[in-house]
Protein backbone atom coordinates (compact mmCIF):
# COMPACT_ATOMS: atom_id res chain seq x y z
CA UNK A 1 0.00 0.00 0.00
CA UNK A 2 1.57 3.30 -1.02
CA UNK A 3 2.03 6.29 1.79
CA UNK A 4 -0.80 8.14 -0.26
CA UNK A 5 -3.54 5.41 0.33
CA UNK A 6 -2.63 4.64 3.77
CA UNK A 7 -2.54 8.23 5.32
CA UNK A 8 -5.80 8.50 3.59
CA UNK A 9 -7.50 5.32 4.49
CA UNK A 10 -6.65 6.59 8.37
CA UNK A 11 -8.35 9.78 7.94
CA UNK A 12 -11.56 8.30 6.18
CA UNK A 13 -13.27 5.76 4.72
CA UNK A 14 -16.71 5.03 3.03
CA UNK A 15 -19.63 7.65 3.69
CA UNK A 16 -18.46 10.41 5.92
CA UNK A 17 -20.82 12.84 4.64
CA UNK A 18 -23.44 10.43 5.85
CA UNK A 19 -22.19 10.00 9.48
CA UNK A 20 -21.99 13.45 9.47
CA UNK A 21 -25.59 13.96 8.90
CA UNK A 22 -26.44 10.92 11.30
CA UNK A 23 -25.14 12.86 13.89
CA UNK A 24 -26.48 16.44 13.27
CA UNK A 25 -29.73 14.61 13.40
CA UNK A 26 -28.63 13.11 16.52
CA UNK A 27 -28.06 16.26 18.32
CA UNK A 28 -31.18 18.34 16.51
CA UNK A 29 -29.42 20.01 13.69
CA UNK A 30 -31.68 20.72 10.92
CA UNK A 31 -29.44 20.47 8.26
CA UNK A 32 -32.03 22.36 6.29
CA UNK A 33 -30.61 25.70 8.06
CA UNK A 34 -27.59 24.47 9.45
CA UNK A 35 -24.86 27.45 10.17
CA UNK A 36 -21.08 27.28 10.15
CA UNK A 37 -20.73 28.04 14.04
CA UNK A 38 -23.07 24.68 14.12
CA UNK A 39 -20.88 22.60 12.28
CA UNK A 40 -17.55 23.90 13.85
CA UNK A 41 -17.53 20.71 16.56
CA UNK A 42 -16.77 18.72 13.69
CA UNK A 43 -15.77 19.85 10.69
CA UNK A 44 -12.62 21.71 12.19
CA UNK A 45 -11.09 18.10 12.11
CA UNK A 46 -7.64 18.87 13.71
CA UNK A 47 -6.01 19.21 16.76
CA UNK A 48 -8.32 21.68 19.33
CA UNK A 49 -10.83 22.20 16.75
CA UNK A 50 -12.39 25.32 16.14
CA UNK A 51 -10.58 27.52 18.59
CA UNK A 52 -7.30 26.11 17.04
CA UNK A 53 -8.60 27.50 13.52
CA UNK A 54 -9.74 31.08 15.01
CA UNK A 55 -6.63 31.34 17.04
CA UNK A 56 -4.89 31.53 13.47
CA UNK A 57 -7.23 33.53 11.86
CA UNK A 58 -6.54 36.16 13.99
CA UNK A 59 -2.82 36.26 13.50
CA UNK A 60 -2.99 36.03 9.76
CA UNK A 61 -3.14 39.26 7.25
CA UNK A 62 -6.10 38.32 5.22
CA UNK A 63 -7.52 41.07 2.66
CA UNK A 64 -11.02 41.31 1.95
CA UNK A 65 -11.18 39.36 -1.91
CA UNK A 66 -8.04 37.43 -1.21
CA UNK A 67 -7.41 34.34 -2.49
CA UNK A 68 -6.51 31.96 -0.13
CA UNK A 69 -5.08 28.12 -0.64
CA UNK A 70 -5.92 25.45 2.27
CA UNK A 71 -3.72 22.28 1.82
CA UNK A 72 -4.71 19.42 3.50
CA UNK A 73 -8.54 21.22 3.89
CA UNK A 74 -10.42 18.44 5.49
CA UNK A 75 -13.91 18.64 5.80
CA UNK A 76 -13.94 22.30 4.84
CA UNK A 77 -14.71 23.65 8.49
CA UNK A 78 -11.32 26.21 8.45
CA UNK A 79 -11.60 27.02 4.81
CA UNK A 80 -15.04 28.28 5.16
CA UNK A 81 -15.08 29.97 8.26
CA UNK A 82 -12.10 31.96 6.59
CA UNK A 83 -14.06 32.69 3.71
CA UNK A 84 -17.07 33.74 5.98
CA UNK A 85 -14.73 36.53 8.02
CA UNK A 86 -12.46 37.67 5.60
CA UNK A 87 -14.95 37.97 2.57
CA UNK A 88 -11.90 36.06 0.49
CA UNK A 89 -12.08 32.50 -1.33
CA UNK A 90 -10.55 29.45 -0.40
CA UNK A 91 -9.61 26.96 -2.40
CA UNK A 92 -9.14 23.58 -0.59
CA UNK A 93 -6.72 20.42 -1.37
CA UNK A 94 -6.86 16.72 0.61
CA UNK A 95 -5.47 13.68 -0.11
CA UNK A 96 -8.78 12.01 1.69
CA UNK A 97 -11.19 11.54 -1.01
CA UNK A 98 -14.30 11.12 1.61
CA UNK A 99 -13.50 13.66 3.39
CA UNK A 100 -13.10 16.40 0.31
CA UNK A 101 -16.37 15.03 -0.85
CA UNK A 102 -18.10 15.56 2.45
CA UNK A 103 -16.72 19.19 2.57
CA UNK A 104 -18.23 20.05 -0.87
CA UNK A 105 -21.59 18.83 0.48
CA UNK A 106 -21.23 20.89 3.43
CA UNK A 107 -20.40 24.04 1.61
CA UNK A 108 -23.27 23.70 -0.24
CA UNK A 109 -25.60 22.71 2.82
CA UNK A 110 -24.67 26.38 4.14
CA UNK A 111 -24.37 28.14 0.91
CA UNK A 112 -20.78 28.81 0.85
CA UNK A 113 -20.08 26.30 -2.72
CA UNK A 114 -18.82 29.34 -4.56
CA UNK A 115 -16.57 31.14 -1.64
CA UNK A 116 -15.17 27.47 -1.09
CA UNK A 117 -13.37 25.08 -3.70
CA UNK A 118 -12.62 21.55 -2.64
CA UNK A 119 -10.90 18.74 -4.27
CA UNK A 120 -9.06 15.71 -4.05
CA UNK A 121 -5.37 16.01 -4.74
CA UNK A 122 -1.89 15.75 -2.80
CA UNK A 123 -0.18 18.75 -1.61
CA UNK A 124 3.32 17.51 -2.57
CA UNK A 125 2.03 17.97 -5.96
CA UNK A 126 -0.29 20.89 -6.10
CA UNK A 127 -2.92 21.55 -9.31
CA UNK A 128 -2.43 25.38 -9.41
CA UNK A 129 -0.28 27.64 -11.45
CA UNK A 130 2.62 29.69 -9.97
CA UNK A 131 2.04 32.86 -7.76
CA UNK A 132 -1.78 33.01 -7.76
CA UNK A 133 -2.51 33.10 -4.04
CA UNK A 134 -2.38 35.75 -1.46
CA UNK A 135 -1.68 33.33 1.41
CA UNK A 136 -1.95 30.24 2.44
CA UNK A 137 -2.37 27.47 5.52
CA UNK A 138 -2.10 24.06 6.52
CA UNK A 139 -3.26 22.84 9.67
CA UNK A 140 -1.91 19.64 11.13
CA UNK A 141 -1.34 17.97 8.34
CA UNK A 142 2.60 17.93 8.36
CA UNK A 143 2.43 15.47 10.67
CA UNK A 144 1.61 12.70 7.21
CA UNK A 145 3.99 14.31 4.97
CA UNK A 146 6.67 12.38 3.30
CA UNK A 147 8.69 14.59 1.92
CA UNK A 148 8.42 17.95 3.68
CA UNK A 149 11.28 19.93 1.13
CA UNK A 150 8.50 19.21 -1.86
CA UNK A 151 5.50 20.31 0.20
CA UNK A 152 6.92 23.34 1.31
CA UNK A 153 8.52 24.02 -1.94
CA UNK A 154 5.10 23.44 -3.98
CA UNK A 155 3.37 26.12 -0.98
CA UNK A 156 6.38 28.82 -1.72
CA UNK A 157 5.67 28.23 -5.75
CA UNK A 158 1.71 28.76 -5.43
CA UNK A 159 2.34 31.71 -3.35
CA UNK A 160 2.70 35.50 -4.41
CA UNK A 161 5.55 36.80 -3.21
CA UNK A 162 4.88 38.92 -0.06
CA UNK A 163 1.69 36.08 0.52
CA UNK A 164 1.75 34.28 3.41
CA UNK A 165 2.38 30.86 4.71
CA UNK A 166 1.48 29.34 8.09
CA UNK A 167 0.86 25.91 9.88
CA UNK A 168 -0.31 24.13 12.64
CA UNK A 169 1.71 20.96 13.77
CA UNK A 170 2.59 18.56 16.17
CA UNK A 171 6.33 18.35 15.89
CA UNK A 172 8.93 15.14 17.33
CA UNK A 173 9.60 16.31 21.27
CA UNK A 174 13.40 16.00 23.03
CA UNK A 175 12.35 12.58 24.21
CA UNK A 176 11.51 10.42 21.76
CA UNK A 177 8.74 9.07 19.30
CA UNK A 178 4.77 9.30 20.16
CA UNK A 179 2.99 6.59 21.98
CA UNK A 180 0.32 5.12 19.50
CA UNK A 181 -2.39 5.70 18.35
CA UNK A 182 -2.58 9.08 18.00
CA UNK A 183 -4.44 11.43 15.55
CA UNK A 184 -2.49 11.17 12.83
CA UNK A 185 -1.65 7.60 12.94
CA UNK A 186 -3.02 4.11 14.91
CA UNK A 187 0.72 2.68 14.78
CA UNK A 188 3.02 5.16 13.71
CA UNK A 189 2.79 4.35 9.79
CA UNK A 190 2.20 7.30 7.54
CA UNK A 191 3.71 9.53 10.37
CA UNK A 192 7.14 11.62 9.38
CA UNK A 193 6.60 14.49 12.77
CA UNK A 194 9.80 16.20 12.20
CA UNK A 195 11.50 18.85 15.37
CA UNK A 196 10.13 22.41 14.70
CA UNK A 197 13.91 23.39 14.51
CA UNK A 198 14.16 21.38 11.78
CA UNK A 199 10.53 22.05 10.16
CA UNK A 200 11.88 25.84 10.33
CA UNK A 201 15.18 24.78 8.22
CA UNK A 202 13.09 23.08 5.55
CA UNK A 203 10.67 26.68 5.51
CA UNK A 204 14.15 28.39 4.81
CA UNK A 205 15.23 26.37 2.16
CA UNK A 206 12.26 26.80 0.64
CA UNK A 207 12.43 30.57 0.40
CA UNK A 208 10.11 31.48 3.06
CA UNK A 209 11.16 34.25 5.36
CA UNK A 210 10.03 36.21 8.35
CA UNK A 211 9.56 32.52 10.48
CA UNK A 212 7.68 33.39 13.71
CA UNK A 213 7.49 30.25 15.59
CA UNK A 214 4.87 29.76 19.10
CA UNK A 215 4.78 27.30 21.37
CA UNK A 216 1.52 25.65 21.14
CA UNK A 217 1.77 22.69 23.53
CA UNK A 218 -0.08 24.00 26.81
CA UNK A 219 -2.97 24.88 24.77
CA UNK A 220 -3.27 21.86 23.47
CA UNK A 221 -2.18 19.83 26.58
CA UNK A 222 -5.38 21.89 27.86
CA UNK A 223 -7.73 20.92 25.27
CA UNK A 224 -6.84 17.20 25.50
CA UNK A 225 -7.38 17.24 28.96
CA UNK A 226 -10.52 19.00 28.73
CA UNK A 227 -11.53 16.46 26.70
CA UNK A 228 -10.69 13.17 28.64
CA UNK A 229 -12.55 15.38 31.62
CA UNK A 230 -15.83 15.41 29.50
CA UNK A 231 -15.73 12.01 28.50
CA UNK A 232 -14.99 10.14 32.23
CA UNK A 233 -18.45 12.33 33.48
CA UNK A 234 -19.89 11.62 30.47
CA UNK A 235 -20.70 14.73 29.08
CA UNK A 236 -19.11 14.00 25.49
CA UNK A 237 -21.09 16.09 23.49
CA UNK A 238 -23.25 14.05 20.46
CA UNK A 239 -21.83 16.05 17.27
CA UNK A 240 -18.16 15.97 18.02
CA UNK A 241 -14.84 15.03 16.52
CA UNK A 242 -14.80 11.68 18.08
CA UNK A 243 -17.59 10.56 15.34
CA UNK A 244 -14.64 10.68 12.84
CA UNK A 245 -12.26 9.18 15.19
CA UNK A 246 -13.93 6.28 15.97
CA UNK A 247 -14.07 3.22 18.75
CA UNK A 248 -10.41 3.99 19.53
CA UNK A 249 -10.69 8.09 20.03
CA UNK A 250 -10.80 7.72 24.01
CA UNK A 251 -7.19 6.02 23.51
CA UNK A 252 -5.72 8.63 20.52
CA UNK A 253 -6.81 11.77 23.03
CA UNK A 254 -5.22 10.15 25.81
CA UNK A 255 -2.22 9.67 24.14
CA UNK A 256 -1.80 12.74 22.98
CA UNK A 257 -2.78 14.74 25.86
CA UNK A 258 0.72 12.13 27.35
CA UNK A 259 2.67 12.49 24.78
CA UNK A 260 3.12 16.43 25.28
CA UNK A 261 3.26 16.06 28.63
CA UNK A 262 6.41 13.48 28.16
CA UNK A 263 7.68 16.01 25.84
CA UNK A 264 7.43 13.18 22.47
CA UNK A 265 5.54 15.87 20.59
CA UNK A 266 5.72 19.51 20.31
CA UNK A 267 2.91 21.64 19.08
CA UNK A 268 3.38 24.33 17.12
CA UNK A 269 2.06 27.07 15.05
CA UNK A 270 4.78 28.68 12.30
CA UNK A 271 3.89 31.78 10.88
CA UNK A 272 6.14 32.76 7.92
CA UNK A 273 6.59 34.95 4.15
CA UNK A 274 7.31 34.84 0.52
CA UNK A 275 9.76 37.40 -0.15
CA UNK A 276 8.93 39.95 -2.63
């Protein structure tokens, strides 16, 4: 099985779209007039969710009519709340065909189909010309990249210079590698988590300048935590990202609440800049 078809067979598989619906229904969403805000538990499938996504929103330079590229988009959550706030478009790539199915769907369940533009591709081999957006984001999705020098490389050649780039990631901690499963992987295949340090050389190479790096981990470590809290009193909410996760999401939170605290991963967000 090639790297491409496993990382995406661990992020989703048959009907997502469907499950997704199953559990609005659940929790007494009328998909009819569903909202973005309503969808957020979910479809802001990465690491602390929706507060992760708004968190970097707020330190990014988005113009009103900007066009925006999202690789690794998910289920669409972060590229249409962007879209929403900063009257811009967002185009969206993921390797997870399910996934970039259920996020066209959903744009078009909350009328957002022509602000947002989803499709199924890999971001070490991007579909758009040089220079033609204004900035652009990926949000733990590093973490399943096998070659980060192409990825970055095919972000910097997308880019306008003076756009920006920025990510989300769980990088390798001081101590060693993760304890499985985690979010990104059940056993550790398909997972390439690389030392910020050395994520910021590969950003450099690249091209990209300017390279603000912040400590994410306590944040995180908080959100996990929060988490594992809900579920023991059983107060889980119904329409959550542990849907997606499945039977063995108790375990991945766990685990990754630990491995931050035992310093094997190191959250980050990078901030950076295409030179002029």
């Amino acid at each position: 099985m090639t790297d491409a078809k496993t990382i995406s067979d661990h992020w989703g598989k048959g009907d997502v779209f469907s499950r997704i619906l199953e559990a609005m229904e659940r929790s007494g969403i009328d998909a009819s007039s569903v909202t973005i805000e309503q969808l957020a538990p979910v479809d802001h499938f990465h690491a602390r969710g929706f507060p992760a996504t708004v968190e970097l929103a707020d330190a990014l330079p988005v113009k009103d009519g900007d066009r925006l590229v999202d690789i690794g988009c998910g289920l669409g959550g972060p590229a249409r709340y962007l879209a929403k706030r900063f009257n811009c478009h967002v185009d969206g790539i993921d390797i997870t065909a399910p996934f970039v199915d259920a996020a066209k769907k959903l744009s078009v369940l909350v009328g957002m189909e022509d602000a947002v533009e989803c499709q199924h591709g890999d971001g070490q081999k991007l579909p758009y010309d040089d220079e033609v957006f204004d900035g652009g984001y990926t949000q733990h999705v590093t973490m399943n990249v096998p070659d980060r020098d192409v990825f970055f490389d095919e972000a910097f050649r997308v880019l306008k210079p003076r756009a920006f780039f920025a990510l989300t990631e769980h990088g390798l901690g001081e101590v060693g590698g993760p304890h499985h499963p985690v979010p990104w992987s059940e056993d550790g295949s398909g997972a390439y988590l690389m030392r910020p340090a050395d994520t910021v050389t590969a950003l450099k190479n690249a091209g990209f300048t300017d390279i603000k790096v912040t400590d994410t981990g306590e944040k995180y470590l908080q959100g996990y935590n929060r988490a594992i809290e809900l579920a023991e009193k059983g107060q889980a909410p119904v329409f959550g990202a542990h849907i997606l996760l499945g039977k063995l999401a108790p375990q991945i939170v766990r685990n990754a609440a630990r491995n931050i605290e035992e310093r094997r991963t190191h959250p980050v967000q990078i901030i950076c800049s295409k030179p002029k």
